[in-house]
Protein backbone atom coordinates (compact mmCIF):
# COMPACT_ATOMS: atom_id res chain seq x y z
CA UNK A 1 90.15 121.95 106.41
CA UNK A 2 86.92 122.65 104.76
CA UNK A 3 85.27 119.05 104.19
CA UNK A 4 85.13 118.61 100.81
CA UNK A 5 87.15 121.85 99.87
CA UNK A 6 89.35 121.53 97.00
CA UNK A 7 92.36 120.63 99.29
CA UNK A 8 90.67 118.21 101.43
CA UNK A 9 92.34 115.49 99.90
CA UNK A 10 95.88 117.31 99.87
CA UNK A 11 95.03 117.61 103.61
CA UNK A 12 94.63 114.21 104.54
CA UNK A 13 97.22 112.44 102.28
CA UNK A 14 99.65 115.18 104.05
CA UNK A 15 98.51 114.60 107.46
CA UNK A 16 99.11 110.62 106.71
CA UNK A 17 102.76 111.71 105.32
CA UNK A 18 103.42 113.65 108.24
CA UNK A 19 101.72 111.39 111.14
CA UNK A 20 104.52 108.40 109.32
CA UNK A 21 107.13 110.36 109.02
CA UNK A 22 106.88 109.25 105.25
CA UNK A 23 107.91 112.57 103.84
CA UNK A 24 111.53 112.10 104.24
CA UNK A 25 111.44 108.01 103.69
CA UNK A 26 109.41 108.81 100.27
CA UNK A 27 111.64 111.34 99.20
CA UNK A 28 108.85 113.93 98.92
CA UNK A 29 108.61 117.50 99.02
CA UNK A 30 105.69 118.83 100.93
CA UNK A 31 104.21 120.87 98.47
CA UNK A 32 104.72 118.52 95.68
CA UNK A 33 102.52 116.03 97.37
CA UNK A 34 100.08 118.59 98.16
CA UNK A 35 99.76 120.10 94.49
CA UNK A 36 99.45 116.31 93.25
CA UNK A 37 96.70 115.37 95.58
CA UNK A 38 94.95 118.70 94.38
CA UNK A 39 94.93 118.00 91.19
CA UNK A 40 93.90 114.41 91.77
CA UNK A 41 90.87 115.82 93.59
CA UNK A 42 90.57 118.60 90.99
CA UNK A 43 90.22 115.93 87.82
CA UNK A 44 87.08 114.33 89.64
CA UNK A 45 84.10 115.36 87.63
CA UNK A 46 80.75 116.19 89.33
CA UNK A 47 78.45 113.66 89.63
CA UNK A 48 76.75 111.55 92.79
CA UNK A 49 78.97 109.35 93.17
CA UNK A 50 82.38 109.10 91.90
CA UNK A 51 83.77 112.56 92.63
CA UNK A 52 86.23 113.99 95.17
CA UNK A 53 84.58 113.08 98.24
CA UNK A 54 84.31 109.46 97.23
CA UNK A 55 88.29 109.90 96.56
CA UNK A 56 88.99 110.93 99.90
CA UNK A 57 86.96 108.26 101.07
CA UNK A 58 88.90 105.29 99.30
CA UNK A 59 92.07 106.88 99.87
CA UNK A 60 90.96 106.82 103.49
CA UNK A 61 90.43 104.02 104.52
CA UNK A 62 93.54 102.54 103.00
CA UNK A 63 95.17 104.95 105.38
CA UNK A 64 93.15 103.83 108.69
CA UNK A 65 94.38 100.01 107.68
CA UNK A 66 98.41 100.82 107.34
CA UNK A 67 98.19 103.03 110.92
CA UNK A 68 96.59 100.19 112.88
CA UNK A 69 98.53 97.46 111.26
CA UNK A 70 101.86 99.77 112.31
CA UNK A 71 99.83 100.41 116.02
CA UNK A 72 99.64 96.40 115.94
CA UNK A 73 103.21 95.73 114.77
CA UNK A 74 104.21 98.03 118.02
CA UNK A 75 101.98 96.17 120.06
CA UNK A 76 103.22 92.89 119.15
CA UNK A 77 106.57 93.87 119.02
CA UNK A 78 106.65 95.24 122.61
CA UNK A 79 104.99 92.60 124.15
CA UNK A 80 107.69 89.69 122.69
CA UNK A 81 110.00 91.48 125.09
């Protein structure tokens, strides 16, 4: 992945997908989500601040959040046996 690269956000929302197992749950096809993400990237128009990067960013951290809740959930889960 190039950072910042026009698929940069494709990359990371498919990583997510694929890291959960979320593809088949969702009911996604790969490239579907990857062409959506693209052009969610690709409507960001240039300025300082609110552009693609920032995109990745927010969509980021939401990301982070879910996978250490789920990390937690196992935790907890495992150690009530």
């Amino acid at each position: 992945m190039v950072e910042g690269g026009p698929d940069a956000l494709s990359y990371l929302v498919s990583k997510f997908f694929n890291e959960n197992d979320l593809f088949e749950e969702a009911k996604v096809e790969k490239q579907t989500l990857w062409e959506f993400a693209r052009k969610v990237q690709s409507g960001y128009r240039p300025n300082p601040y609110h552009n693609g990067i920032h995109a990745i960013d927010v969509c980021q951290v939401p990301l982070i959040i879910i996978s250490r809740q789920s990390t937690f959930s196992l935790q907890n889960a495992i150690s009530k046996k």
